[in-house]
Protein backbone atom coordinates (compact mmCIF):
# COMPACT_ATOMS: atom_id res chain seq x y z
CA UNK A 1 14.01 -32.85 -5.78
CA UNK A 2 16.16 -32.60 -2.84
CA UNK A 3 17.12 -29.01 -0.95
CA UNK A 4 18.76 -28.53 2.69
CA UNK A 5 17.95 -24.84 3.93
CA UNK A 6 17.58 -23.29 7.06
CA UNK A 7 14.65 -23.53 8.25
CA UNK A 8 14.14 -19.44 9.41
CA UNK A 9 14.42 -18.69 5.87
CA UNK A 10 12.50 -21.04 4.41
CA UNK A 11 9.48 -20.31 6.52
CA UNK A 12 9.90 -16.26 5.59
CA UNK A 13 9.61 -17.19 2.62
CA UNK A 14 6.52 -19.69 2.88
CA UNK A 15 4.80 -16.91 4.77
CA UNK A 16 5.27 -14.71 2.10
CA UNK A 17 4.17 -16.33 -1.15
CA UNK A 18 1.30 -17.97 1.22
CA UNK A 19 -0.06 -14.06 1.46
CA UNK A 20 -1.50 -14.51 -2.30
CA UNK A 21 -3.80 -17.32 -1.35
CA UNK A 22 -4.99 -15.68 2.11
CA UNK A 23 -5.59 -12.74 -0.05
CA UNK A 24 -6.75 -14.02 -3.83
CA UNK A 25 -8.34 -17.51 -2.91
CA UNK A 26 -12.08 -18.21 -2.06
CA UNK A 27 -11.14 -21.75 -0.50
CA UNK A 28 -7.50 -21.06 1.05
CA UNK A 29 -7.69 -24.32 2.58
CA UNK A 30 -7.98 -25.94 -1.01
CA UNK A 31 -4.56 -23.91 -2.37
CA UNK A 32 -1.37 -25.27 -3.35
CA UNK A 33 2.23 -24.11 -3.43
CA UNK A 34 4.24 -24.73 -6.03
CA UNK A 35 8.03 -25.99 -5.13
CA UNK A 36 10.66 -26.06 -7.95
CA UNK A 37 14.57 -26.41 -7.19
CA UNK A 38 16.96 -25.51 -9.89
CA UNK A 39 20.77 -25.50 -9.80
CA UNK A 40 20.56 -21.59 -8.48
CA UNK A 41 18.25 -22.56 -5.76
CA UNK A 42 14.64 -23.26 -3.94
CA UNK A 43 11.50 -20.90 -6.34
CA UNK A 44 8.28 -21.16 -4.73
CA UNK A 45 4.89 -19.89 -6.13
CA UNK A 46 1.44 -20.21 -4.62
CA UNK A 47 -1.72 -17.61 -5.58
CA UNK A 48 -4.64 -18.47 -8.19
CA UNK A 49 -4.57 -18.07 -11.97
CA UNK A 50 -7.48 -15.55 -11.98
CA UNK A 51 -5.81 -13.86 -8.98
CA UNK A 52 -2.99 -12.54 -7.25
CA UNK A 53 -0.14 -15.05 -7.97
CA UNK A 54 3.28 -14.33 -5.04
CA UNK A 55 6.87 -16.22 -6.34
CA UNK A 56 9.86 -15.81 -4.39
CA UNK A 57 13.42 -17.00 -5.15
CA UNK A 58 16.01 -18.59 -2.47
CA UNK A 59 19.22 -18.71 -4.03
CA UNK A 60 21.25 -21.65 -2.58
CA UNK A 61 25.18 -22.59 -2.95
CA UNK A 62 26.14 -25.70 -5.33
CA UNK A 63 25.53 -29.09 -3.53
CA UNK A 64 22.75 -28.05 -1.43
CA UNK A 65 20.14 -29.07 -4.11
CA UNK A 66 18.94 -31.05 -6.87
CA UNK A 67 16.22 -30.35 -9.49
CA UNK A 68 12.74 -31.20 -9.12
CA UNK A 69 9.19 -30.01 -8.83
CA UNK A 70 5.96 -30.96 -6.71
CA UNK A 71 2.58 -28.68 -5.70
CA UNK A 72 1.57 -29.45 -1.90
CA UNK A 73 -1.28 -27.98 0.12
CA UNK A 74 -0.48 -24.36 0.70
CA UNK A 75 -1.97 -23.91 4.74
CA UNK A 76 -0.63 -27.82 5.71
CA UNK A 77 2.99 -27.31 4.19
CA UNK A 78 2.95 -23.29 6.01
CA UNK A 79 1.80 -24.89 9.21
CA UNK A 80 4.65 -27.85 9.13
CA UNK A 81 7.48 -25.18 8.32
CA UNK A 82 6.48 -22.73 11.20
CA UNK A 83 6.31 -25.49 13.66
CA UNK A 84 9.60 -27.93 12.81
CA UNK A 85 12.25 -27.10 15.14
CA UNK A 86 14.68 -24.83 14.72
CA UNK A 87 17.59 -25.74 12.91
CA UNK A 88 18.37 -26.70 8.95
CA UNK A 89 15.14 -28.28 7.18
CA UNK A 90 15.07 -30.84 4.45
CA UNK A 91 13.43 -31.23 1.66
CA UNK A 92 13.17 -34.39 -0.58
CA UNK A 93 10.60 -35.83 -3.15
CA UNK A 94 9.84 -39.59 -3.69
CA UNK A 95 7.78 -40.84 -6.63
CA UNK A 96 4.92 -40.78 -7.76
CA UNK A 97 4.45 -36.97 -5.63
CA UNK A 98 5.30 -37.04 -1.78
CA UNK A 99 7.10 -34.84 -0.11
CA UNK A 100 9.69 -35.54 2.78
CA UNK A 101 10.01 -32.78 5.07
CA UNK A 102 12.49 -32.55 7.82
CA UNK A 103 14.46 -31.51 10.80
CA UNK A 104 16.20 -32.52 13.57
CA UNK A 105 14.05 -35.27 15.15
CA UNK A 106 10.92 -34.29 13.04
CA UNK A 107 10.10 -36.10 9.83
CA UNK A 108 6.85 -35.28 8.06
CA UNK A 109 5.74 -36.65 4.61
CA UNK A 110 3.09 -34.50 3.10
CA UNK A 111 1.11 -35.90 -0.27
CA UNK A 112 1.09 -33.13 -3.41
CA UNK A 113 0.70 -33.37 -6.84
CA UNK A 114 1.88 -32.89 -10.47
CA UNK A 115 2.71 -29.09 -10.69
CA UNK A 116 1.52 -28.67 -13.85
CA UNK A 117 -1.98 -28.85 -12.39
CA UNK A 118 -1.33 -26.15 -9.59
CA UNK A 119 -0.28 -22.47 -9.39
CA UNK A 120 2.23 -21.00 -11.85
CA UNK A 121 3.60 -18.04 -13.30
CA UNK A 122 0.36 -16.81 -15.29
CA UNK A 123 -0.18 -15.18 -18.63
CA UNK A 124 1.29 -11.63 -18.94
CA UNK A 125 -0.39 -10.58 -21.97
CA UNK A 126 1.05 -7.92 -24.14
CA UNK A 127 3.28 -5.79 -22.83
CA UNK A 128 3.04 -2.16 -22.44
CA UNK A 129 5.90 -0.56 -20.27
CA UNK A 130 8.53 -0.78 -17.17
CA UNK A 131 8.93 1.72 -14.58
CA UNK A 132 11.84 1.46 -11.64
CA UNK A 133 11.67 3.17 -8.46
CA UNK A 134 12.64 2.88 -4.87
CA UNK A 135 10.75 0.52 -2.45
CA UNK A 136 10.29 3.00 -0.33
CA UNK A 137 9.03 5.35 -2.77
CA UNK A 138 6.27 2.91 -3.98
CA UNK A 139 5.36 1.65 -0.22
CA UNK A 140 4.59 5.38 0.72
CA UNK A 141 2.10 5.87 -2.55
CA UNK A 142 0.39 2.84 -1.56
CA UNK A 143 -0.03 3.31 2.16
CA UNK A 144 -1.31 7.38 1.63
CA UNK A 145 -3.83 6.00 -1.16
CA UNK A 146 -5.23 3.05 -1.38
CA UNK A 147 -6.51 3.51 2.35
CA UNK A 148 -9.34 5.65 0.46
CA UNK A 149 -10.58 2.50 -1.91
CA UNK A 150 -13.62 0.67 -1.37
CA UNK A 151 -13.09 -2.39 0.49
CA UNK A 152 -16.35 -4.07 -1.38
CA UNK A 153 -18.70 -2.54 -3.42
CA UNK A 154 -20.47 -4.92 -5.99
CA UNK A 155 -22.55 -1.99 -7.30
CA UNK A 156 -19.22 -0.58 -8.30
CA UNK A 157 -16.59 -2.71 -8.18
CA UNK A 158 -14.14 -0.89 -9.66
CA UNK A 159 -14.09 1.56 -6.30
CA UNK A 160 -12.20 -1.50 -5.02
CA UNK A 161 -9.41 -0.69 -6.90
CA UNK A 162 -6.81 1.74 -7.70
CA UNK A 163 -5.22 3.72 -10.79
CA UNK A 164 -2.19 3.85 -11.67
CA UNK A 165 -1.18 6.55 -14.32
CA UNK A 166 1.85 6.93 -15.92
CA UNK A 167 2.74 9.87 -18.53
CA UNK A 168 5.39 12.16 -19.37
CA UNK A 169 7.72 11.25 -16.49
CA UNK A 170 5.38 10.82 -13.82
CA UNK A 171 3.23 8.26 -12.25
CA UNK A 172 0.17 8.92 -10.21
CA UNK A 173 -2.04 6.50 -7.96
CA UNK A 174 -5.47 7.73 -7.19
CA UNK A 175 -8.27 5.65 -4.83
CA UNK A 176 -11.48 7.04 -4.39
CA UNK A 177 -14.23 4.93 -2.65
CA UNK A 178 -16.82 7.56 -4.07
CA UNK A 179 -16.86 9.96 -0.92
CA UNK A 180 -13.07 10.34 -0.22
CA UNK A 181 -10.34 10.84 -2.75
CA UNK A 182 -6.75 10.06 -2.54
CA UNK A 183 -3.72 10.58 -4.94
CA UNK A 184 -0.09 10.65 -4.70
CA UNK A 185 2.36 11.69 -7.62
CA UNK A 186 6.21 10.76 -8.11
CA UNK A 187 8.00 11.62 -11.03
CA UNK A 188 10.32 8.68 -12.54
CA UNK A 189 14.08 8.59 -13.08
CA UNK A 190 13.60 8.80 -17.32
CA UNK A 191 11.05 10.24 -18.93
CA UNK A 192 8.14 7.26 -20.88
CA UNK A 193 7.50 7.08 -24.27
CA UNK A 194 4.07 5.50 -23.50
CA UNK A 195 1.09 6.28 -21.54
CA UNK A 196 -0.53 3.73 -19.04
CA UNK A 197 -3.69 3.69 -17.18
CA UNK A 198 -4.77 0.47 -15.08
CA UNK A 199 -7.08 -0.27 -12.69
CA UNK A 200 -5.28 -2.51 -9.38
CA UNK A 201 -7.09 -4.14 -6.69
CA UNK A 202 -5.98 -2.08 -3.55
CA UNK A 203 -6.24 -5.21 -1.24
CA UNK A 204 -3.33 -6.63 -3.69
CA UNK A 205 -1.50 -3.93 -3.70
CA UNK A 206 -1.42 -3.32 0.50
CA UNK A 207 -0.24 -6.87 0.79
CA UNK A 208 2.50 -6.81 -1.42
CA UNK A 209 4.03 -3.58 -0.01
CA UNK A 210 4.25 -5.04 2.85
CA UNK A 211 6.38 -7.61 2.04
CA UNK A 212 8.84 -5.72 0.08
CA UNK A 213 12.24 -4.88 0.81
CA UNK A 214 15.61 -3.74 -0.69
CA UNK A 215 16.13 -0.55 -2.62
CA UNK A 216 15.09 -0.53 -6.21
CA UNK A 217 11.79 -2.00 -7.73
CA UNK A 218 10.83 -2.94 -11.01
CA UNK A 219 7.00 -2.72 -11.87
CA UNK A 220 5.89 -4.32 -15.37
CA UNK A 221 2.75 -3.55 -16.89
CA UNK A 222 0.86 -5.85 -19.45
CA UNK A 223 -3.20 -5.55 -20.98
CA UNK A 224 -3.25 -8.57 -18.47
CA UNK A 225 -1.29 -7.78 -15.37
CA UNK A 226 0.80 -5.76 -13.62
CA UNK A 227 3.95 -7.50 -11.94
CA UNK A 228 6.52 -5.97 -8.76
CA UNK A 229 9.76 -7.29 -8.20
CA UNK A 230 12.91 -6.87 -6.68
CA UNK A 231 15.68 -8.94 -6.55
CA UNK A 232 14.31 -12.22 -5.11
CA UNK A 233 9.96 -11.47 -4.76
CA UNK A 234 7.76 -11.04 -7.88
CA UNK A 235 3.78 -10.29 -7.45
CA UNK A 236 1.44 -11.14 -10.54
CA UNK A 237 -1.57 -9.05 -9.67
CA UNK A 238 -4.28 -9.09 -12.61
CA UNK A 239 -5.75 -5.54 -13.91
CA UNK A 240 -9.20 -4.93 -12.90
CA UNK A 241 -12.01 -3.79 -15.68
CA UNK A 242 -14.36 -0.94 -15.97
CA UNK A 243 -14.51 3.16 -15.84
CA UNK A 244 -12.44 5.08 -13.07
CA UNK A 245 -14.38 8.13 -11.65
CA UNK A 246 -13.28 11.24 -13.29
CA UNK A 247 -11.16 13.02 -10.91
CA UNK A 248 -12.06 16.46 -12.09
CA UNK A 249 -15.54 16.07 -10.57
CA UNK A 250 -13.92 15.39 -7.20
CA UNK A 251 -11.14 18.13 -6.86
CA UNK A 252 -12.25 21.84 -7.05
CA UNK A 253 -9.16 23.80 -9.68
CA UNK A 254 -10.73 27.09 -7.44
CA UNK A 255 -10.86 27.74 -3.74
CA UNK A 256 -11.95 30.50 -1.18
CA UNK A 257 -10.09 29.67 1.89
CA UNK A 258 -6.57 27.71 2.41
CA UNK A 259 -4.81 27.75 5.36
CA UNK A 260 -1.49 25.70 6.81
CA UNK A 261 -1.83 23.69 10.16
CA UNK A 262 0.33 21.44 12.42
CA UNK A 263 -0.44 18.05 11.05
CA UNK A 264 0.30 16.02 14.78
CA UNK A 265 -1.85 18.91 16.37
CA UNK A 266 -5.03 18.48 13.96
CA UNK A 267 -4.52 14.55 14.02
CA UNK A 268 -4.63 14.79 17.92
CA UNK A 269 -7.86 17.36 18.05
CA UNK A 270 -9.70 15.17 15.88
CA UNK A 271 -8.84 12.03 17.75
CA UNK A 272 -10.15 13.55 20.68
CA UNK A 273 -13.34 14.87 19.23
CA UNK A 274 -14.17 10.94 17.52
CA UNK A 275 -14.02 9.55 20.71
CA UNK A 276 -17.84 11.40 20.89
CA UNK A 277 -18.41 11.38 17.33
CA UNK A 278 -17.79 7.93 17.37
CA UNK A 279 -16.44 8.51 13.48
CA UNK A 280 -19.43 10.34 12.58
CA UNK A 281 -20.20 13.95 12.16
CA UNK A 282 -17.53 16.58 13.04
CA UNK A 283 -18.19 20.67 12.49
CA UNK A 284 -14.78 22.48 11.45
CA UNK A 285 -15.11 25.89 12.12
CA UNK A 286 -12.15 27.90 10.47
CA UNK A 287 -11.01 31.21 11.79
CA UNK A 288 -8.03 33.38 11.17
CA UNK A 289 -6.43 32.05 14.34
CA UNK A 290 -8.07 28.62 14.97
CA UNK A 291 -9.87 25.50 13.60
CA UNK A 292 -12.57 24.94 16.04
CA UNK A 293 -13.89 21.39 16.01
CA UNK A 294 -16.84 19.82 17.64
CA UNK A 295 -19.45 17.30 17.95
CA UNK A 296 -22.53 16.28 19.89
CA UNK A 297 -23.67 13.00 19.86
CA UNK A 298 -27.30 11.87 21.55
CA UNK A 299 -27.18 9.95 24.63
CA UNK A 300 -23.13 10.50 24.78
CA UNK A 301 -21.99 13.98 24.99
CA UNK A 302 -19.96 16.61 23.23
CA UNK A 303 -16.41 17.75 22.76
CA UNK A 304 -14.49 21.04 21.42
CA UNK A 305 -11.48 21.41 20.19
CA UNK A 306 -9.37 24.13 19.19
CA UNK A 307 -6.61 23.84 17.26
CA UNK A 308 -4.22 27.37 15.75
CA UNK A 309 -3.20 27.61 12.58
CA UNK A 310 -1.23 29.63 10.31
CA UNK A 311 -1.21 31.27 7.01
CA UNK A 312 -5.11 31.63 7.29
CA UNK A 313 -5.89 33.51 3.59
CA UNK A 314 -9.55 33.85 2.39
CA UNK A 315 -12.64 33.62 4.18
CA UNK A 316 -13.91 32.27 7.35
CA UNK A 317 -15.75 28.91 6.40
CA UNK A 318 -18.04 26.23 8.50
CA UNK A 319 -18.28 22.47 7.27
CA UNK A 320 -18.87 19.02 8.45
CA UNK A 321 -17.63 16.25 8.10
CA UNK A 322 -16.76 12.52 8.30
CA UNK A 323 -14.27 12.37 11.40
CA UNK A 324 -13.14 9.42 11.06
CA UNK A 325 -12.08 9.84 7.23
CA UNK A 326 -10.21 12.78 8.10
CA UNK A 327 -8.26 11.02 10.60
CA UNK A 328 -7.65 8.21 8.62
CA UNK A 329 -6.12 11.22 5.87
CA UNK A 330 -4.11 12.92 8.20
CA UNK A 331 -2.67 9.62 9.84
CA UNK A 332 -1.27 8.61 5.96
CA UNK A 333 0.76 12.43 5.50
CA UNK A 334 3.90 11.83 5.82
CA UNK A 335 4.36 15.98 6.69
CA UNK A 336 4.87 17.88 9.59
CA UNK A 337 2.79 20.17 8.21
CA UNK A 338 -1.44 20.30 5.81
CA UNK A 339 -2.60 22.55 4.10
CA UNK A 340 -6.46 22.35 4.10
CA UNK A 341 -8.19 24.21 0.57
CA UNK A 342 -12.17 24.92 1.30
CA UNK A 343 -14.33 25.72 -1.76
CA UNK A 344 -17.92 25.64 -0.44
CA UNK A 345 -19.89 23.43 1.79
CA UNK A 346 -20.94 21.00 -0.97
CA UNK A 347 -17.40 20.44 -2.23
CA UNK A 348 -14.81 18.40 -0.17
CA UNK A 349 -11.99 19.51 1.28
CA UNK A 350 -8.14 19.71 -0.12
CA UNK A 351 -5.88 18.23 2.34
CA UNK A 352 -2.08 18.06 1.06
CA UNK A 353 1.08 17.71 2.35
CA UNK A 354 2.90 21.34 2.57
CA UNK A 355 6.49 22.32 3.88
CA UNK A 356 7.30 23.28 7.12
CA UNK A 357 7.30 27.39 7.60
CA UNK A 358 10.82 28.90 6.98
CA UNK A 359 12.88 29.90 10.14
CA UNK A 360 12.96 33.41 10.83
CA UNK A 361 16.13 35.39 9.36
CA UNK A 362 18.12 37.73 10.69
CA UNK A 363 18.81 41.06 8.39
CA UNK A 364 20.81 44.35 10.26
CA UNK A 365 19.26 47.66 9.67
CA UNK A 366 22.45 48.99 10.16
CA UNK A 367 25.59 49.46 12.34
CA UNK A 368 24.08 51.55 15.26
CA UNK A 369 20.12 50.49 15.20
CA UNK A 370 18.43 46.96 16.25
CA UNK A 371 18.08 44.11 14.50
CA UNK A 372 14.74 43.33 12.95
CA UNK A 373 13.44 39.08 12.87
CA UNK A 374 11.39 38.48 9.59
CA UNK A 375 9.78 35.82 9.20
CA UNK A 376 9.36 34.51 5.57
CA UNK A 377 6.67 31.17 4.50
């Protein structure tokens, strides 16, 4: 194996595929990353085989490589890359499995192994469908949902995760970490013969979207795994087992009060009234014209906060609540405008995006009398 690349690229791209051992592997240190050079280029692949596995492509120009394999320590090799100097690195094999590594006046030779014995692409399964959508589309779902997932629960492990549902068009993703529920819907460019339902580990999926860029995105599910990729990045992230919660014993179908408030306004008020409620308790008080919010917390103080809102239909209502969960919701809406549905004080609260009010229009009442402003939401 021999490859000459420059040496900003190459550790992008280390960083990147080394995310699936930080993430997937119990002994990180222990990890390997899997090299392979090809006449299109440099592939490397590094995660665990009951894990997340992370392979990205570097597509090279004829001449700058030669084929060969090797499997080096995954933290070591990271560590050389990010600290060689700047400039175009090399990379050469020498029998039985060492690896040269260098650039400009540094030359490091790093021990690996047979490759077959490391990381590689893993066992798909069967496979059920393909979806394609924007990278931006499917980096927004994951950042307004999977914030509400479980980060460990070994009572319930599958709160850890989160569903993905695809049927008739559309495809939902849905967290829940048994006290908060999120879910975000996008409907698909053509319309699915098949129906999926699969259970993702959220930690999996936040990683990933973060390291994904250009405009379309191909997602493949199998009974095994489900796999993102784009044009040079492809994440193997296994399916998780067991029974999601039943979403209809979470979200009310009936509500008494709803009413439509400034999103950066509420988010501000209840960062405010944490800084007492230390992410504990807050009342919400909702009026015709306001939300009142407050707190009193022992030994600290209290705080009020008032907040106007519009559209107020139904009744006036009085809840607590988890402050810092409803920050954490109204920091993911990507809306300058909620709308906040209250059932009763034992149900949770609705929180969804909404559109912003319409601008008044103008309408003559005639040629000689006034013009009258109407509003219309």
């Amino acid at each position: 194996m021999f490859v000459r690349i420059p040496g900003d690229l190459l550790a992008q791209t280390v960083q990147q595929v080394a995310v699936a051992v930080s993430v997937s592997s119990a002994q990180p240190q222990n990890s390997m990353i899997h090299l392979h050079t090809s006449l299109n280029g440099l592939t490397l692949a590094s995660g665990t085989s009951s894990g997340m596995v992370i392979q990205a492509k570097l597509p090279l120009d004829e001449g700058h490589c030669q084929t060969g394999s090797i499997a080096v320590p995954s933290r070591l090799f990271a560590d050389m890359i990010r600290k060689l100097p700047a400039g175009v690195v090399t990379l050469e094999t020498q029998p039985p499995f060492l690896l040269k590594i260098s650039s400009g006046s540094t030359l490091f030779r790093l021990y690996g192994m047979d490759p077959e014995d490391s990381c590689s692409v893993p066992d798909l399964g069967i496979h059920l469908l393909d979806v394609e959508l924007s990278s931006s589309q499917f980096k927004k779902m994951v950042q307004q949902v999977v914030f509400a997932s479980a980060r460990s629960n070994e009572a319930r492990p599958v709160l850890t995760g989160a569903l993905f549902h695809i049927t008739n068009g559309s495809m939902k993703l849905m967290a829940t970490d048994g006290v908060r529920l999120a879910s975000c819907t996008i409907h698909l460019e053509r319309n699915l013969s098949n129906e999926v339902e699969v259970i993702i580990p959220s930690a999996y999926l936040k990683h990933v979207s973060k390291l994904l860029s250009g405009e379309k995105l191909r997602i493949s599910f199998s009974n095994h795994r489900m796999v993102i990729q784009n044009q040079d990045l492809a994440a193997y992230i296994p399916l998780m087992t067991g029974s999601f919660p039943l979403m209809g014993t979470m979200i009310s179908a009936t509500y008494v009060t709803e009413l439509r408030v400034s999103s950066a306004a509420l988010l501000s008020a209840i960062e405010r009234v944490n800084l007492v409620a230390g992410g504990q308790t807050v009342l919400l008080n909702g009026t015709p014209h306001s939300l009142e919010l407050s707190s009193n917390t022992p030994e600290v103080g209290d705080v009020q906060e008032t907040t106007p809102v519009q559209n107020f239909q139904g009744e006036p209502f009085r809840i607590a609540f988890n402050g810092k969960y409803m920050q954490d919701i109204i920091r993911v809406i990507d809306s300058e405008w909620i709308s906040i549905q209250y059932a009763s004080p034992l149900k949770p609260l609705i929180v969804t995006a909404k559109p912003a009010p319409a601008p008044p229009v103008s309408r003559p009442t005639g040629t000689h009398g006034p013009r009258r402003r109407t509003a219309r939401c």
